[in-house]
Protein backbone atom coordinates (compact mmCIF):
# COMPACT_ATOMS: atom_id res chain seq x y z
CA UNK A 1 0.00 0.00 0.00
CA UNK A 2 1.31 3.56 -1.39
CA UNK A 3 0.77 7.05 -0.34
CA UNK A 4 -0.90 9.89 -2.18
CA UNK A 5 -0.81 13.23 -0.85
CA UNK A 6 -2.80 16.38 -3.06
CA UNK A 7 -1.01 19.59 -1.92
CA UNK A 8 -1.68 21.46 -5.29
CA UNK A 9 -3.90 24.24 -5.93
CA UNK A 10 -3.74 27.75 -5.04
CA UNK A 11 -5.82 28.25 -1.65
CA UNK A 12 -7.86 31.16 -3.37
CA UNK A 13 -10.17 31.14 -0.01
CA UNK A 14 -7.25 31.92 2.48
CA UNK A 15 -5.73 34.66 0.34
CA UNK A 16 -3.55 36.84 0.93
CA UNK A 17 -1.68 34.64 2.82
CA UNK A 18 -1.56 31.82 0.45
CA UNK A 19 -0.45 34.05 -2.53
CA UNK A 20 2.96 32.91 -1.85
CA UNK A 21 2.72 30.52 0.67
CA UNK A 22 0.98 27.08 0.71
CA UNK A 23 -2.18 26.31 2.30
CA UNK A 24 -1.26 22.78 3.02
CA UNK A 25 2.26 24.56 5.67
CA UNK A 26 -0.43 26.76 7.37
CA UNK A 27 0.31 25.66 11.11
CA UNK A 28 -2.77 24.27 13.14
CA UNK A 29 -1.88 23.41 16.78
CA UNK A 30 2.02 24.59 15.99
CA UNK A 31 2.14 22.03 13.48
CA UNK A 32 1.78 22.21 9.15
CA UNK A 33 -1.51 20.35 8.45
CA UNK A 34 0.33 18.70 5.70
CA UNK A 35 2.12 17.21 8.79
CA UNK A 36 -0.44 15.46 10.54
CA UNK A 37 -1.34 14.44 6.77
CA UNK A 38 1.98 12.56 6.49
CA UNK A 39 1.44 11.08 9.75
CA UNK A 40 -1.89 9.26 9.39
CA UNK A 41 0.25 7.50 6.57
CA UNK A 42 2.74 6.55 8.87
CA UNK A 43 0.68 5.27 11.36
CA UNK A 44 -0.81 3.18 8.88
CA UNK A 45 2.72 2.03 8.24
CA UNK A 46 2.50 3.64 4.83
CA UNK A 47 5.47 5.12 4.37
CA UNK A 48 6.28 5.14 0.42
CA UNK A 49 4.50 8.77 -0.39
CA UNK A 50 4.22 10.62 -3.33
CA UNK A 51 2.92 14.48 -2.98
CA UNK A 52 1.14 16.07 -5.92
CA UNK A 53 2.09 20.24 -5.37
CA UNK A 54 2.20 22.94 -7.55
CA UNK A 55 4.79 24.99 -9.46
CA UNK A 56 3.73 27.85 -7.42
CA UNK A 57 4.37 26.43 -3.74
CA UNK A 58 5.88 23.22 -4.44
CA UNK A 59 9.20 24.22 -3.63
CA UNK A 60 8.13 25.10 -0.53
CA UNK A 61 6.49 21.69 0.38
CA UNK A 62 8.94 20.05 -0.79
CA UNK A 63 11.65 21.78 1.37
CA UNK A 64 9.48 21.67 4.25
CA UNK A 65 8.80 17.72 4.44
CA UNK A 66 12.78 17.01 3.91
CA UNK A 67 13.80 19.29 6.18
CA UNK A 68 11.29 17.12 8.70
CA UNK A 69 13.19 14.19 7.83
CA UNK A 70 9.95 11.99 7.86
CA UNK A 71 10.76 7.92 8.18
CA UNK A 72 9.73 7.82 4.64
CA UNK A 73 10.37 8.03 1.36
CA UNK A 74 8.72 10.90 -0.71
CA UNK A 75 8.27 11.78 -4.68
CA UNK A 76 7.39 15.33 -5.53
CA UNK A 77 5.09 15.23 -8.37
CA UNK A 78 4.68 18.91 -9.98
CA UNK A 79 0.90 19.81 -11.44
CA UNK A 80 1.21 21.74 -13.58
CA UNK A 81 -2.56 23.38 -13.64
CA UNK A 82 -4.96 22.58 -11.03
CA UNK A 83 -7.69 20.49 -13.55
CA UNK A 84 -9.30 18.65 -10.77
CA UNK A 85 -8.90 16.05 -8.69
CA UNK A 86 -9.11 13.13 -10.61
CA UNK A 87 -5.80 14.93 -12.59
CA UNK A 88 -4.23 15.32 -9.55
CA UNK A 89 -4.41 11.71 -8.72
CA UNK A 90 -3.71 11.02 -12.25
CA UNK A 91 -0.49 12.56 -11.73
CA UNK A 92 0.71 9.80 -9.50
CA UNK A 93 0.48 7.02 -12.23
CA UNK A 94 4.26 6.91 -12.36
CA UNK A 95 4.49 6.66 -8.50
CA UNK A 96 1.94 3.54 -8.70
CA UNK A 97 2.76 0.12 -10.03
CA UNK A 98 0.65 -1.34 -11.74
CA UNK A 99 -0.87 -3.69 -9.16
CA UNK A 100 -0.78 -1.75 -6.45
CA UNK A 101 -3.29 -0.50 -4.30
CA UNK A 102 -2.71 3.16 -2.85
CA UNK A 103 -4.25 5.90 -0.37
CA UNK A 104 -5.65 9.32 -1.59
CA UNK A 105 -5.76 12.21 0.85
CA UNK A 106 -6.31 15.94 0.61
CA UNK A 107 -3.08 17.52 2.04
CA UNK A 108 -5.55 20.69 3.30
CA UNK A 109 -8.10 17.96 5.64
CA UNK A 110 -8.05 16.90 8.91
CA UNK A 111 -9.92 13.91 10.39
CA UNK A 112 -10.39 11.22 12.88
CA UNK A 113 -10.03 8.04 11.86
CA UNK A 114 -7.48 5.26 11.97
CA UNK A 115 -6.55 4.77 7.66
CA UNK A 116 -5.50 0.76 9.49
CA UNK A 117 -9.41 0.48 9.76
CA UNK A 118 -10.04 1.37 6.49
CA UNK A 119 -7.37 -0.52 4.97
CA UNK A 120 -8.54 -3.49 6.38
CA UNK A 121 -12.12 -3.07 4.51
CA UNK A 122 -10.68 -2.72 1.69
CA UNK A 123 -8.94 -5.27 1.49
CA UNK A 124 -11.75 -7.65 2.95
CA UNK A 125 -14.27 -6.43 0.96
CA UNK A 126 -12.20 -6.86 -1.98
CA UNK A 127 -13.06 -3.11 -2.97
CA UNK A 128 -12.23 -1.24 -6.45
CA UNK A 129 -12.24 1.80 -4.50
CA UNK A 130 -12.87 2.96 -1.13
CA UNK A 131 -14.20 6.26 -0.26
CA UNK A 132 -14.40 7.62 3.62
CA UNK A 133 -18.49 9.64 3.75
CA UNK A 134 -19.57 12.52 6.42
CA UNK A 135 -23.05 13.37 6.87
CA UNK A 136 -22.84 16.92 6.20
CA UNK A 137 -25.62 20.05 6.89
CA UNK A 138 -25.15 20.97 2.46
CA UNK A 139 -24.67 18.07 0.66
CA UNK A 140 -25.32 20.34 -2.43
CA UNK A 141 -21.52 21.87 -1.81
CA UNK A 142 -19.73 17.99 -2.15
CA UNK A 143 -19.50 14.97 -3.60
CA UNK A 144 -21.91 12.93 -2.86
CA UNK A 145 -23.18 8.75 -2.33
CA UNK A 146 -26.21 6.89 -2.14
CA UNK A 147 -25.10 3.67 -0.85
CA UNK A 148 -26.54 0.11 0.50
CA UNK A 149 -26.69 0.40 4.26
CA UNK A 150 -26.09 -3.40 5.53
CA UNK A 151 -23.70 -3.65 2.68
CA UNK A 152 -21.84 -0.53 2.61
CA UNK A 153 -21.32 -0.67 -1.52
CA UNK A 154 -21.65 2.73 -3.13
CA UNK A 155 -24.96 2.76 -5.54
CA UNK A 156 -24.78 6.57 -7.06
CA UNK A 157 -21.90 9.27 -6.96
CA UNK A 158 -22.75 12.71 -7.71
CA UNK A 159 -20.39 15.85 -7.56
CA UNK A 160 -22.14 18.69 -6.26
CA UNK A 161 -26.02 17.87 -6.68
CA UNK A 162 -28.45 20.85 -8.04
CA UNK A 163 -31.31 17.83 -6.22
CA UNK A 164 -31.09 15.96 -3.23
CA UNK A 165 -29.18 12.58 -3.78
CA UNK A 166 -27.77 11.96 -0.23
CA UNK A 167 -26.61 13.62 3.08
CA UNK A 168 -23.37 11.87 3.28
CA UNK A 169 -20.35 13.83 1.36
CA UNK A 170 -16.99 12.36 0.41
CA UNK A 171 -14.42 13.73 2.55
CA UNK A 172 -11.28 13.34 0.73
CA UNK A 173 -10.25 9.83 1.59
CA UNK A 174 -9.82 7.57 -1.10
CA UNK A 175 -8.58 3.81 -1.30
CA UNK A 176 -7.53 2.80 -4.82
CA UNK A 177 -6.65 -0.13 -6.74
CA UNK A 178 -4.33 0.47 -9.94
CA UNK A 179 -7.73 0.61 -11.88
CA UNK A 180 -8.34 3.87 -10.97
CA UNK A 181 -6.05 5.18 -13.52
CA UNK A 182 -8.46 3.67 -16.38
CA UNK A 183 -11.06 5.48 -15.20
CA UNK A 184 -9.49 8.78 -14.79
CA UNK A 185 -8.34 8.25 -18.47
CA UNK A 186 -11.88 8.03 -19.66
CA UNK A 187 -13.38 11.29 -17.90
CA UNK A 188 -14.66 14.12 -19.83
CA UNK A 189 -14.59 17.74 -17.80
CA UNK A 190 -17.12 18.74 -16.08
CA UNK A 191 -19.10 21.65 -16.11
CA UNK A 192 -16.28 23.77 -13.99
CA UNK A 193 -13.46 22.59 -16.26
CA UNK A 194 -11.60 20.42 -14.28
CA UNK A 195 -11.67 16.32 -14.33
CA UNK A 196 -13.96 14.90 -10.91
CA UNK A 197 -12.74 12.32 -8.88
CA UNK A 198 -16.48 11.81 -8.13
CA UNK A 199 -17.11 11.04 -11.92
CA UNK A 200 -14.72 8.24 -12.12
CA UNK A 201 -15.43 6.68 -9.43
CA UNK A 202 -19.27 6.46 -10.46
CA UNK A 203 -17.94 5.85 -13.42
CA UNK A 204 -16.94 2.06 -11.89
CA UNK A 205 -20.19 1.96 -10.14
CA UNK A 206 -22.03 2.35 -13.27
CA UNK A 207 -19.76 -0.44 -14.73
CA UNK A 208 -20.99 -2.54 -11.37
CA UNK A 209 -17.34 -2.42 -9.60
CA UNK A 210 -17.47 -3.01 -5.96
CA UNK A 211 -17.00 0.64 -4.44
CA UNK A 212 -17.23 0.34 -1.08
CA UNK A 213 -18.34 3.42 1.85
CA UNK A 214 -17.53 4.09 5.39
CA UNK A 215 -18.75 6.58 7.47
CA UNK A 216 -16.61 8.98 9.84
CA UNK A 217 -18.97 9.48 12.91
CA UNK A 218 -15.70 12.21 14.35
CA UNK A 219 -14.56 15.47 13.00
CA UNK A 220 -13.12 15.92 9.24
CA UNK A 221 -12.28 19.89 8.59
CA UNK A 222 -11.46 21.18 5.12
CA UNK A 223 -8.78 24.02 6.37
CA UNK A 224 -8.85 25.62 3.41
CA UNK A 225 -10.59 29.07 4.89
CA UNK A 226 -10.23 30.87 8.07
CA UNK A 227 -13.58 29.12 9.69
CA UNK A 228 -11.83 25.97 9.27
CA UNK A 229 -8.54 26.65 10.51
CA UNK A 230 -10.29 28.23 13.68
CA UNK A 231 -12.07 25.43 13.76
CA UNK A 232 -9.65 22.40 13.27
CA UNK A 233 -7.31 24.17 15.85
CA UNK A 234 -9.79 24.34 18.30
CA UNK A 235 -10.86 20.94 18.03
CA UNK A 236 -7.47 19.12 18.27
CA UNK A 237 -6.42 21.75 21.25
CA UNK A 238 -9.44 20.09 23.28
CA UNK A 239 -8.24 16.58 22.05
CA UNK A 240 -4.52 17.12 23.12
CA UNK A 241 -4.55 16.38 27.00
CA UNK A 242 -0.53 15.85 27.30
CA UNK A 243 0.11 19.31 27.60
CA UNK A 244 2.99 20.68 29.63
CA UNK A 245 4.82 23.60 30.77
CA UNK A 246 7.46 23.15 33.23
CA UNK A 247 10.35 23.76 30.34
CA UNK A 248 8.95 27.52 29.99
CA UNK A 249 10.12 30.91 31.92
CA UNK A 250 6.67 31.92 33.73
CA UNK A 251 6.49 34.60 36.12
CA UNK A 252 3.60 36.49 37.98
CA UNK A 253 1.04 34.81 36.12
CA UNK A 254 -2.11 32.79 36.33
CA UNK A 255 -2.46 29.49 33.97
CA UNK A 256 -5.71 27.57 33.91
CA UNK A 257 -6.35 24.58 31.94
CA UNK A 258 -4.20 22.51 29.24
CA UNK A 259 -1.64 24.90 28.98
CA UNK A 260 1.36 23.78 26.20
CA UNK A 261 4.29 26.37 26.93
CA UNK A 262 7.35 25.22 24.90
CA UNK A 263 10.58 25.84 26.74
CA UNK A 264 12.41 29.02 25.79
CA UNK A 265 9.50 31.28 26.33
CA UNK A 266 8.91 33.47 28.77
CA UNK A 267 5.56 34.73 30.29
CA UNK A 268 5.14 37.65 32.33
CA UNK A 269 2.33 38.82 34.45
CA UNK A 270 -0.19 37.04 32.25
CA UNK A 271 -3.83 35.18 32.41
CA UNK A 272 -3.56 31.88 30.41
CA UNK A 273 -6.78 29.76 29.60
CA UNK A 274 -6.51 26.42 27.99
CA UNK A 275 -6.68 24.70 25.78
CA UNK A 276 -3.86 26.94 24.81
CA UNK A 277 -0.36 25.84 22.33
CA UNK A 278 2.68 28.43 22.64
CA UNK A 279 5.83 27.19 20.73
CA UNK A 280 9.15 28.13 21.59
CA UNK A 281 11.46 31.33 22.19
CA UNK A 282 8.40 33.31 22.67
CA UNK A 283 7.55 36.05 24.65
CA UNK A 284 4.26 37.13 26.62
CA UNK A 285 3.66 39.65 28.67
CA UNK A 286 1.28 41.52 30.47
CA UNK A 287 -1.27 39.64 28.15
CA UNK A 288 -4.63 37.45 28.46
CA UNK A 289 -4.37 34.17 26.59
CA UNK A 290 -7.11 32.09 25.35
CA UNK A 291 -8.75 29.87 25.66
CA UNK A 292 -8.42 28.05 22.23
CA UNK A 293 -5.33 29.85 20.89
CA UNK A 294 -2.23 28.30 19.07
CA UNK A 295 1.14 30.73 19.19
CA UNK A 296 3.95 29.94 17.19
CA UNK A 297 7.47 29.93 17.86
CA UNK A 298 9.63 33.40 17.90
CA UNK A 299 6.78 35.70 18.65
CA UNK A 300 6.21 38.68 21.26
CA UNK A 301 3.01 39.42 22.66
CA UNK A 302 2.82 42.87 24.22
CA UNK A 303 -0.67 44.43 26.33
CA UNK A 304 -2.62 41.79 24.18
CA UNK A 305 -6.08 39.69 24.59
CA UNK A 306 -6.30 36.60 22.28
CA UNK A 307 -8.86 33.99 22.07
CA UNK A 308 -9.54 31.07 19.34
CA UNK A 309 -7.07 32.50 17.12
CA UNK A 310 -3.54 31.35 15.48
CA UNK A 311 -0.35 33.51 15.50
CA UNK A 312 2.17 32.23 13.14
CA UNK A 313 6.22 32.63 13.80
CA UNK A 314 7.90 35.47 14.00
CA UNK A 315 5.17 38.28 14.75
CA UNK A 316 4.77 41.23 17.27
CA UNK A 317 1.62 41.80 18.39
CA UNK A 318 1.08 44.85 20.97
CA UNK A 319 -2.33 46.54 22.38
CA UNK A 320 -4.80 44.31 20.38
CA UNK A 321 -7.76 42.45 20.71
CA UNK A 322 -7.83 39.53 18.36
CA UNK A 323 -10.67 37.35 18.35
CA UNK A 324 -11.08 34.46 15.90
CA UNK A 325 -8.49 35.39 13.75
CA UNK A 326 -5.41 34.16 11.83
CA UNK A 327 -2.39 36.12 11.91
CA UNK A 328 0.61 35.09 9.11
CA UNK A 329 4.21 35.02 9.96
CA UNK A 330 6.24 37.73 10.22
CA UNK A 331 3.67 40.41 11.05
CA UNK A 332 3.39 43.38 13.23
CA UNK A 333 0.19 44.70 15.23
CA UNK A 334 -0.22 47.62 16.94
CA UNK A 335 -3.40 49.30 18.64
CA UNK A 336 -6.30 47.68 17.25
CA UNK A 337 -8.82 47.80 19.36
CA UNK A 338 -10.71 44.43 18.13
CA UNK A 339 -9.62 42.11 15.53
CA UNK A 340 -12.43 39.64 14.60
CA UNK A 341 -12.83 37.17 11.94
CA UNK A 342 -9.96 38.43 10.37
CA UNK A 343 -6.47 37.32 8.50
CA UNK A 344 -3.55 39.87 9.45
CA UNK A 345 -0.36 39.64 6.83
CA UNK A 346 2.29 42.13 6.77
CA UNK A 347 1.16 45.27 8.28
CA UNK A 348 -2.25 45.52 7.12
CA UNK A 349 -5.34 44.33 7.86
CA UNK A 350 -6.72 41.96 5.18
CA UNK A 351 -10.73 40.40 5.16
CA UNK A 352 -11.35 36.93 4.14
CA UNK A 353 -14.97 37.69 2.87
């Protein structure tokens, strides 16, 4: 069993930030999302990956994971136009032997479930293709099954439906066999221009190939906009309950909660409510914290209140509010009185919609 990670596109719904930088390095509890991506592989004891990027940010992914120095060996397949996701996965056809069966996964998603489980159906069920379903509040926005519900096999696939079809969306875990491939050769684009993953695999429905469903009854977040990057971090900040902070500097303050304060950093006559993550060599004074707030590493927080917001490396924050927010690396804020719903690059104020 292979690896397929899609870390293409350009992340149009987290601009500006991801003008030059990729969506898929955009930190989520201190850590790249494409990270914990990589990880579910290796837990699966997948560790033979390929990663589909583009020209744009590939370099940047690329860098990123070696510099990591995963227990795994990577490809770097280059994209270069984002045509959908069946071409992204088409892309790895020199990566998979013919023969071989292979995981798909978004590089941008996070999600609870063990990929051993799912392997293991697979296999037993003797599957074409797998996909991983969510009941979901607008089916119209995803891909969507209809499937048998003592059997599990997939009965109707439909990519973004104008009518009802079902209330369980794909979530952007796939399970392949090499035969994939011969359906993504045989798809016409569809309406949006690109190539659906969702067509071909109805595509081997309608040919009466055993595609087979499971349903994830635990979180899956798209991170691809600031709701779900507020969102994801929250949500693995109340599932981490190893937190520590006896390597840190921390003076005249009062910490409630899981409280993460990587050693190096100092805090100074502050309130801290967990769930909160602060990385290393950072600096915090005089400052409320949280709760549900991820800080990353190099950073100096000056006369601030944060809550459910993430602060990337490298940034100086003083006398500001920030509420819900998303600041980038290497940026300064001064005197704002509230910051809500908002992405911060640079020195300006940017909003997402």
């Amino acid at each position: 069993m292979k690896g397929v990670i899609l870390s293409g596109g350009k992340g149009t719904r987290l601009a500006p930030v991801t003008l030059d930088y990729p969506k898929q390095l955009l930190p989520v509890m201190g850590k790249p999302i494409l990270f914990y991506t990589i990880e579910y592989l290796l837990e699966a004891g997948i560790n033979e990956i390929c990663i589909i990027v583009s020209p744009e940010t590939g370099s940047l992914i690329e860098s990123a994971v070696k510099k990591k120095n995963f227990p795994a060996s990577f490809e770097f397949v280059y994209q270069a136009e984002p045509l959908g996701l069946a071409h992204a996965v088409g892309m790895s056809k020199g990566f998979i032997d013919e023969g071989d069966d292979f995981v798909v996964l978004l590089g941008d998603n996070l999600f609870d479930k063990k990929l051993k489980s799912l392997i293991t159906t697979f296999k037993e069920t003797d599957a074409s293709s797998l996909v991983l379903l969510k009941e979901v509040d607008r089916p119209y926005a995803f891909g969507v099954v209809q499937f048998d519900s003592e059997t599990g096999k997939a009965q109707k696939l439909v990519e973004k439906p104008k009518t009802f079809v079902s209330k369980y969306a794909i979530v952007g875990v796939y399970l392949f066999k090499y035969e994939i491939f011969n359906a993504i050769a045989n798809l016409n684009p569809s309406a949006r221009g690109e190539l659906e993953i969702t067509d071909a695999i109805a595509a081997q429905v309608d040919l009466g190939q055993n595609v087979q469903t499971s349903i994830l009854d635990s979180f899956w977040y798209d991170t691809g906009t600031l709701p779900g990057l507020i969102t994801s971090n929250t949500r693995l900040l109340i599932a981490n309950k190893n937190f520590d902070n006896r390597g840190a500097d921390v003076r005249d303050s009062y910490i409630l909660g899981d409280v993460f304060i990587a050693e190096g950093s100092i805090v100074q006559n502050c309130n801290i409510m967990g769930p909160v993550y602060i990385g290393p060599n950072t600096v915090i004074k005089n400052s409320t914290i949280g709760p549900f707030t991820s800080i990353s590493e190099n950073t100096i927080l000056e006369d601030v209140e944060i809550q459910q917001s993430l602060i990337m490396q490298n940034c100086h924050l003083e006398k500001t509010k920030i509420v819900s927010s998303f600041v980038y690396k290497d940026t300064k804020v001064k005197d704002h009185a509230l910051v809500l719903d908002e992405i911060f690059k640079g020195n300006n104020l940017c909003k997402t919609y």
